[in-house]
PDB file of N, CA and C in Angstrom:
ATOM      1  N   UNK A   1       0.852  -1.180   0.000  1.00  0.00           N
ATOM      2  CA  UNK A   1       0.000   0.000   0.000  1.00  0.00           C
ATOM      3  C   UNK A   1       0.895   1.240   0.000  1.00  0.00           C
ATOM      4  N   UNK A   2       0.306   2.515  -0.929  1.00  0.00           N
ATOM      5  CA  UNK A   2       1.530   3.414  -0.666  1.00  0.00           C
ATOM      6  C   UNK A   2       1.093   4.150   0.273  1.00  0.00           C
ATOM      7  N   UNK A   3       2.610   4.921   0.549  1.00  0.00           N
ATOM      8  CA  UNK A   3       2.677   5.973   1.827  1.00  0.00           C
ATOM      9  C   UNK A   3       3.570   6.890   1.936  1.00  0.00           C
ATOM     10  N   UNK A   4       2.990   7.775   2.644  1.00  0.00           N
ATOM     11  CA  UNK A   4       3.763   8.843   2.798  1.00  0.00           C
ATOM     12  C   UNK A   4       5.019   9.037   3.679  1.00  0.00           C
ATOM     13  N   UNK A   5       6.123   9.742   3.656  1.00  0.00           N
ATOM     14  CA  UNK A   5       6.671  10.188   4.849  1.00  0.00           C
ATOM     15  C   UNK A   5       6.417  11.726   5.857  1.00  0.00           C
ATOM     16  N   UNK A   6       6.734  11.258   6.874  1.00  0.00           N
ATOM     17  CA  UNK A   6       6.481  12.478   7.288  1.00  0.00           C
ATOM     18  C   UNK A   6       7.180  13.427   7.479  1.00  0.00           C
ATOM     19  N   UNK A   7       8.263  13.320   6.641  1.00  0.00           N
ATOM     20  CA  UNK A   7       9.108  14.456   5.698  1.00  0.00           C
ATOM     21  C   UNK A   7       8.268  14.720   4.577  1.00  0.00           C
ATOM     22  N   UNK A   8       8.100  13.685   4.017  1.00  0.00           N
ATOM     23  CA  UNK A   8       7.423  14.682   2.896  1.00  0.00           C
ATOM     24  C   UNK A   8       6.137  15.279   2.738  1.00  0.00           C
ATOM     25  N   UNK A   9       4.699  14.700   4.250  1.00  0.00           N
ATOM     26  CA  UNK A   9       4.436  15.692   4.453  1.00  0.00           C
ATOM     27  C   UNK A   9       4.579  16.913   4.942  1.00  0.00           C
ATOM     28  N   UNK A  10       5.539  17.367   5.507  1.00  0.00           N
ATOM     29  CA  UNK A  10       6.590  18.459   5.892  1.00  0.00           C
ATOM     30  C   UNK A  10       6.699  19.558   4.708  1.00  0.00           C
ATOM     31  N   UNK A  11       7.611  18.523   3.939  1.00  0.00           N
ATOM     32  CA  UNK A  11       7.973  19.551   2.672  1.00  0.00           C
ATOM     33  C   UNK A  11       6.835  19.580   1.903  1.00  0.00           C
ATOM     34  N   UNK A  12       5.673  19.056   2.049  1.00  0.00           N
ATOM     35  CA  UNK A  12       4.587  19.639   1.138  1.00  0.00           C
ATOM     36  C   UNK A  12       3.513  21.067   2.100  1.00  0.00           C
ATOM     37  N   UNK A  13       3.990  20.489   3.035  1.00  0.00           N
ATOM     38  CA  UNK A  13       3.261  21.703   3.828  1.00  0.00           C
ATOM     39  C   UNK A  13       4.382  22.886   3.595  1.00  0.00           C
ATOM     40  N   UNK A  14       5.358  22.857   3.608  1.00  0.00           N
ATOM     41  CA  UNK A  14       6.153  24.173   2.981  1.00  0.00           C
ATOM     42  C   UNK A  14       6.344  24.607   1.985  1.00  0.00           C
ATOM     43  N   UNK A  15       5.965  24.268   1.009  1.00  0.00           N
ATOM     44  CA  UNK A  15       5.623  24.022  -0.513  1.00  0.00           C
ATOM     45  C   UNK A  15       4.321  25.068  -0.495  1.00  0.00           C
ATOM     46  N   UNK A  16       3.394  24.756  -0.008  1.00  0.00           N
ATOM     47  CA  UNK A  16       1.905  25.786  -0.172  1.00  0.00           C
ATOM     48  C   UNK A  16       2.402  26.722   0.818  1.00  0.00           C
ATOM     49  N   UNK A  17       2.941  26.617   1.774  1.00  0.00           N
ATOM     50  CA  UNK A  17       3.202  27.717   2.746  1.00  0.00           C
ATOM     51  C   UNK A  17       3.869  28.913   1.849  1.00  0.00           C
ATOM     52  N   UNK A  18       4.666  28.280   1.372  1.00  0.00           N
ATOM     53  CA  UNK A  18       5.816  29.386   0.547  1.00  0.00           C
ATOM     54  C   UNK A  18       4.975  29.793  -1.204  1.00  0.00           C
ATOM     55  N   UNK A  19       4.239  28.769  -1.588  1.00  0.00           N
ATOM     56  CA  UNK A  19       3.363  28.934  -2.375  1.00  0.00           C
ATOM     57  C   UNK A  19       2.200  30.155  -2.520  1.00  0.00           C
ATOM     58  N   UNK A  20       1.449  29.418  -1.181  1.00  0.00           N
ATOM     59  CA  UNK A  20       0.547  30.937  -0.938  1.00  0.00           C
ATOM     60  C   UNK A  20       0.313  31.009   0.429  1.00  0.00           C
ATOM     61  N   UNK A  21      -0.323  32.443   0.579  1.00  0.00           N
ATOM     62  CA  UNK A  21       0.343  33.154   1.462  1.00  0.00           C
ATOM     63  C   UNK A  21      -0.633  32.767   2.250  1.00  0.00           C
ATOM     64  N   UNK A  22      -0.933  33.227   4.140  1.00  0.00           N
ATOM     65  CA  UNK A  22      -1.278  32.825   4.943  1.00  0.00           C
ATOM     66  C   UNK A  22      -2.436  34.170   4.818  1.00  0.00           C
ATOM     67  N   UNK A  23      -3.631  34.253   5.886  1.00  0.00           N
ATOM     68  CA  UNK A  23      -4.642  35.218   5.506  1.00  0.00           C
ATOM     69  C   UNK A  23      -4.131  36.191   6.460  1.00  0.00           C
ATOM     70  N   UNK A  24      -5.238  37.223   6.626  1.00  0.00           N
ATOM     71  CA  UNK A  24      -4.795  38.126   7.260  1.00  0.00           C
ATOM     72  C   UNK A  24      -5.280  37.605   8.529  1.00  0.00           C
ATOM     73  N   UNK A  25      -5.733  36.644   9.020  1.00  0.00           N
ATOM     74  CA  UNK A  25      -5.637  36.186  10.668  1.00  0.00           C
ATOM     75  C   UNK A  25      -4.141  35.287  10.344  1.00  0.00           C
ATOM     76  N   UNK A  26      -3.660  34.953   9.873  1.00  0.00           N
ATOM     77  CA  UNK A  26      -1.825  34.347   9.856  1.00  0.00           C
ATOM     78  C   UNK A  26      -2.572  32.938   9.810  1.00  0.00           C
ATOM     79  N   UNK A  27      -3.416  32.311   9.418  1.00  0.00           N
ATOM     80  CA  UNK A  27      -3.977  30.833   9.523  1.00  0.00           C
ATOM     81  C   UNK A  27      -3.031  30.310   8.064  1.00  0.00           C
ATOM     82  N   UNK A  28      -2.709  29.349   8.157  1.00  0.00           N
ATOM     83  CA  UNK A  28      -2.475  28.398   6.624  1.00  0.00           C
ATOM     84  C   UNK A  28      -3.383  28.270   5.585  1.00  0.00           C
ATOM     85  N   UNK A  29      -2.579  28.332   4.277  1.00  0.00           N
ATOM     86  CA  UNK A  29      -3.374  28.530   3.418  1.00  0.00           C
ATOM     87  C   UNK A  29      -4.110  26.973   3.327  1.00  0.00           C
ATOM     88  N   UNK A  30      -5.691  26.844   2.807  1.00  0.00           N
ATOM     89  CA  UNK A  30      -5.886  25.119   2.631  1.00  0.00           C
ATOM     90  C   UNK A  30      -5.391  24.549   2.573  1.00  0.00           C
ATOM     91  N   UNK A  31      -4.701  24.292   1.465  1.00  0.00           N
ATOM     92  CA  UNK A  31      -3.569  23.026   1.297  1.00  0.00           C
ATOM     93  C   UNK A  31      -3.017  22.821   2.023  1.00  0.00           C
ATOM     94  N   UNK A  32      -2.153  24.203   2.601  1.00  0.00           N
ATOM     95  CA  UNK A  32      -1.263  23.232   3.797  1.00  0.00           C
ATOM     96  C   UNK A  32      -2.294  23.603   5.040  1.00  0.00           C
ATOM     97  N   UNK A  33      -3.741  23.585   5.693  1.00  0.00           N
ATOM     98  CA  UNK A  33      -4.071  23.204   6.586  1.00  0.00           C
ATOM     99  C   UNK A  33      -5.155  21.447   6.376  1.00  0.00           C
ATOM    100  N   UNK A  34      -4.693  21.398   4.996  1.00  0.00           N
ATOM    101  CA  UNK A  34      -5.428  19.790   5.082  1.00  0.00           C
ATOM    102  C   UNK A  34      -4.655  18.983   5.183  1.00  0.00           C
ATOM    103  N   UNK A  35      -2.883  19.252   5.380  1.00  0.00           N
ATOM    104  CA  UNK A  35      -2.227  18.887   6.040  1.00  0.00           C
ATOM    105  C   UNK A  35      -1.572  19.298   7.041  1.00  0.00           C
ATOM    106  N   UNK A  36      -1.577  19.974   7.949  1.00  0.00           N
ATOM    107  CA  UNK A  36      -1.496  19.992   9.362  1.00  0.00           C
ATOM    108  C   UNK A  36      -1.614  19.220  10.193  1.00  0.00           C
ATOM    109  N   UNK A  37      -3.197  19.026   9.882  1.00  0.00           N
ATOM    110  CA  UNK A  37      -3.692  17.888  11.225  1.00  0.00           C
ATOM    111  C   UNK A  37      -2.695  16.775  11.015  1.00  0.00           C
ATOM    112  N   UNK A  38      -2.617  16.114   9.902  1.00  0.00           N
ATOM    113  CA  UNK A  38      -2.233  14.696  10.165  1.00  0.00           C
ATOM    114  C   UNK A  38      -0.867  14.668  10.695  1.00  0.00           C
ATOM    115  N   UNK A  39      -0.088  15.664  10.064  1.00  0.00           N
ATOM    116  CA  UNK A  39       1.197  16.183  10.474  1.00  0.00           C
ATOM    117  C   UNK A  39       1.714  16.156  12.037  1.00  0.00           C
ATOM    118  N   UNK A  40       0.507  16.287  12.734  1.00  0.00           N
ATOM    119  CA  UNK A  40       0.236  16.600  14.273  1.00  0.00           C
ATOM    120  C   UNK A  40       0.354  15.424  14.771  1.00  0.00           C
ATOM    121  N   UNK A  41      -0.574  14.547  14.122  1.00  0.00           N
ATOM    122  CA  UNK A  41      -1.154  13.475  14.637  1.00  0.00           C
ATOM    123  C   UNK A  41       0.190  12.213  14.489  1.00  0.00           C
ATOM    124  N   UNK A  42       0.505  12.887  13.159  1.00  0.00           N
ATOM    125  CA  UNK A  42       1.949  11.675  13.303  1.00  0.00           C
ATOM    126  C   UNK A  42       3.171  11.787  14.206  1.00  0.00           C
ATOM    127  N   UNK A  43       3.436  13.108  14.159  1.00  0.00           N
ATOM    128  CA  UNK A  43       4.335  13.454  15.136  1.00  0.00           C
ATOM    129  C   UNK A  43       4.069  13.093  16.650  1.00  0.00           C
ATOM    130  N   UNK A  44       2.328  13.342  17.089  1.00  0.00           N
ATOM    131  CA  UNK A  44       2.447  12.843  18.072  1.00  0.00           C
ATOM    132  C   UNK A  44       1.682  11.038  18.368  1.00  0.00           C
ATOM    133  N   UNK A  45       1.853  10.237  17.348  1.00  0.00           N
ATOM    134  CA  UNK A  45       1.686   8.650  17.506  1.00  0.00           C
ATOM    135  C   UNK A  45       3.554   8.513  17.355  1.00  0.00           C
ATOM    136  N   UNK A  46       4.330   9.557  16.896  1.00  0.00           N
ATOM    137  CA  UNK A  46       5.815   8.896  16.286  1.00  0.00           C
ATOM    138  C   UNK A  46       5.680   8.341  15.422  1.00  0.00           C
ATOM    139  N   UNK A  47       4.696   8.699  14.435  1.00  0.00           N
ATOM    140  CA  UNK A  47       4.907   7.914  12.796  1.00  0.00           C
ATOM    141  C   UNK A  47       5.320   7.961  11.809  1.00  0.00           C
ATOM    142  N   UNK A  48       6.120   7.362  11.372  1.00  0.00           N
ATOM    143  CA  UNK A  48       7.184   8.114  10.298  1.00  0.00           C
ATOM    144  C   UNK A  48       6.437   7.520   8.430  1.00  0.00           C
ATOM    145  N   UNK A  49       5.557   6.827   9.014  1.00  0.00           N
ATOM    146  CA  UNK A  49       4.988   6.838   7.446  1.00  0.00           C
ATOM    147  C   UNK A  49       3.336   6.779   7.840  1.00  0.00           C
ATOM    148  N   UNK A  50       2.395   7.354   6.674  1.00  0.00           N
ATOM    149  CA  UNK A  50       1.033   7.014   6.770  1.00  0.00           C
ATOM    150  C   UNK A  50       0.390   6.609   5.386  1.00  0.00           C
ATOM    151  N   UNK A  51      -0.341   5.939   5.694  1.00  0.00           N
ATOM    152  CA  UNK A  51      -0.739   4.949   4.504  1.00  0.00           C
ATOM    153  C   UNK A  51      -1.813   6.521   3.769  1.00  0.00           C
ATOM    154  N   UNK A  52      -1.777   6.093   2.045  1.00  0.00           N
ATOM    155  CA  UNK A  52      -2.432   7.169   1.458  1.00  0.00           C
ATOM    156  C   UNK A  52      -4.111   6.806   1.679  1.00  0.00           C
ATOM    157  N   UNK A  53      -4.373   5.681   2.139  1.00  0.00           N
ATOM    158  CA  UNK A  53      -5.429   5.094   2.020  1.00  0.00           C
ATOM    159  C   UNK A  53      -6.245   5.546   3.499  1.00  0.00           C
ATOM    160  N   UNK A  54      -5.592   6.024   4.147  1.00  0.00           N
ATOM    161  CA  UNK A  54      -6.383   6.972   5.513  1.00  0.00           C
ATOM    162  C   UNK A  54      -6.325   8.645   5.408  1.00  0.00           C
ATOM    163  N   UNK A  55      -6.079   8.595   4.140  1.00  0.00           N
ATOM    164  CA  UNK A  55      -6.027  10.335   4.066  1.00  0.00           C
ATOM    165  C   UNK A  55      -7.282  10.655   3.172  1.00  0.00           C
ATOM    166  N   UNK A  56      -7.751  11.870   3.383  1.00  0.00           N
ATOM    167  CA  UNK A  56      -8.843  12.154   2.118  1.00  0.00           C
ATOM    168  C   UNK A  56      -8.132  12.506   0.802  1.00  0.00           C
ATOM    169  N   UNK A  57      -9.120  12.632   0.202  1.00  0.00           N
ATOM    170  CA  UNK A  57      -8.890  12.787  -1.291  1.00  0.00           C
ATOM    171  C   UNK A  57      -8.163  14.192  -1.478  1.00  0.00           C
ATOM    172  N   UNK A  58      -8.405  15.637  -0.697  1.00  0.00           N
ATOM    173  CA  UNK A  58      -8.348  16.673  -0.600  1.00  0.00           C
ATOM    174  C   UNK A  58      -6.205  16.550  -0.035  1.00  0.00           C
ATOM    175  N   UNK A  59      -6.359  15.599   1.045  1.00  0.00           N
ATOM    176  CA  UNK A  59      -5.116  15.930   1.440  1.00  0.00           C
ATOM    177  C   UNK A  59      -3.843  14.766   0.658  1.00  0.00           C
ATOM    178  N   UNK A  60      -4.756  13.732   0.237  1.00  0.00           N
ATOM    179  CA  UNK A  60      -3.317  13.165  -1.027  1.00  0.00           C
ATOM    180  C   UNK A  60      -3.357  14.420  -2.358  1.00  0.00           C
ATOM    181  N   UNK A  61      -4.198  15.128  -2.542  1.00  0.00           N
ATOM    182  CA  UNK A  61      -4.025  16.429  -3.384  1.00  0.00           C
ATOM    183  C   UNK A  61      -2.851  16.651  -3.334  1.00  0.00           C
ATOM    184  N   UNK A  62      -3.550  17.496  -2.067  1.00  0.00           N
ATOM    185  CA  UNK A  62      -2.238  18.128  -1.625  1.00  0.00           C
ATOM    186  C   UNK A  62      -0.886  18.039  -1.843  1.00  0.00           C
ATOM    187  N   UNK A  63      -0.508  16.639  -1.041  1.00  0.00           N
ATOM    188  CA  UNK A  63       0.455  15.919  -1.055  1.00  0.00           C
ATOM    189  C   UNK A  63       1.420  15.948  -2.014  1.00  0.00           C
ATOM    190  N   UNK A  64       0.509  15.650  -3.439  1.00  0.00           N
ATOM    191  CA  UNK A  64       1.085  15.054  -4.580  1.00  0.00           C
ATOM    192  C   UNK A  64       1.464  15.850  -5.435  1.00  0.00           C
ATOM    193  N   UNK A  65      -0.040  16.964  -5.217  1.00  0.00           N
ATOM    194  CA  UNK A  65       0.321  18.431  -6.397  1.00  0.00           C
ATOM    195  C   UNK A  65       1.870  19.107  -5.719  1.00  0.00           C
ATOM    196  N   UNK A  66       2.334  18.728  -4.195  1.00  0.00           N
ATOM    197  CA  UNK A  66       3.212  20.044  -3.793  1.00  0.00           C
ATOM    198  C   UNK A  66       4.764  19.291  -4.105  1.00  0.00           C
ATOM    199  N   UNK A  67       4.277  17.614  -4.112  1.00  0.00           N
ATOM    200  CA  UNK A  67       5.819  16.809  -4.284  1.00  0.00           C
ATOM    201  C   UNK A  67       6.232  16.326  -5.469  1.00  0.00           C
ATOM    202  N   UNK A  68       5.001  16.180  -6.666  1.00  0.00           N
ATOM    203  CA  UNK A  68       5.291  15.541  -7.784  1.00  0.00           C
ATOM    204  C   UNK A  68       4.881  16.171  -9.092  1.00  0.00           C
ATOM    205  N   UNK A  69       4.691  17.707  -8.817  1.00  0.00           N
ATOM    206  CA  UNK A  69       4.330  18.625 -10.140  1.00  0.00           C
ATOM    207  C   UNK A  69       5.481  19.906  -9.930  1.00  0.00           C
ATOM    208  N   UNK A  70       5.390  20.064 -11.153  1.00  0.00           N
ATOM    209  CA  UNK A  70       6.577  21.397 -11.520  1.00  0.00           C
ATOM    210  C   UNK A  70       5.990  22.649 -11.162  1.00  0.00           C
ATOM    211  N   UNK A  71       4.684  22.682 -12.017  1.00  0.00           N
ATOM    212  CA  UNK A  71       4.096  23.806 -11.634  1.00  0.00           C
ATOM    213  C   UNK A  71       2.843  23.624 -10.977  1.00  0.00           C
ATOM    214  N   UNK A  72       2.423  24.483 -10.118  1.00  0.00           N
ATOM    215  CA  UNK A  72       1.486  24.369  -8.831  1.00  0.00           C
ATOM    216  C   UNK A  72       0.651  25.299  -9.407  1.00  0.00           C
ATOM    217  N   UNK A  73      -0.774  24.698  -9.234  1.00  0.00           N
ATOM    218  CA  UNK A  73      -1.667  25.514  -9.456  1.00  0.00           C
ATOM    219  C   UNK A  73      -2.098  26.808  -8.071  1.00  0.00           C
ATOM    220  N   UNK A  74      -2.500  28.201  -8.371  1.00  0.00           N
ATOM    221  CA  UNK A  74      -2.547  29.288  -7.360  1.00  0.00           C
ATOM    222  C   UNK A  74      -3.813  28.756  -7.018  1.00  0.00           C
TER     223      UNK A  74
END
């Protein structure tokens, strides 16, 4: 089954971070708050991989548009 690391959800959450910008309350832009949570959640189970098959559809998006495309849609 594939999976993620949780480096590379890391670097995909810095990817939209640096991508686009945060609002004017400083919150994360979507993308990288549909990965946050899990980000949280792995760090605090200590998980260094998560299966793509417990993530939504919205946050393997994410994932994939920020680690495996050249150009990122705004």
């Amino acid at each position: 089954m594939p999976s993620f690391t949780i480096a590379e959800i890391e670097q995909a959450i810095n990817v939209w971070r640096n991508r686009q910008a945060s609002g004017e309350d400083a919150a994360l832009c979507p993308k990288a708050r549909h990965l946050a949570d899990i980000y949280g959640e792995m760090i605090y189970a200590h998980a260094a991989t998560i299966d793509v098959s417990s993530l939504t559809a919205e946050q393997v998006d994410a994932v994939s548009t920020a680690l495996y495309q050249q150009e990122l849609p705004l």
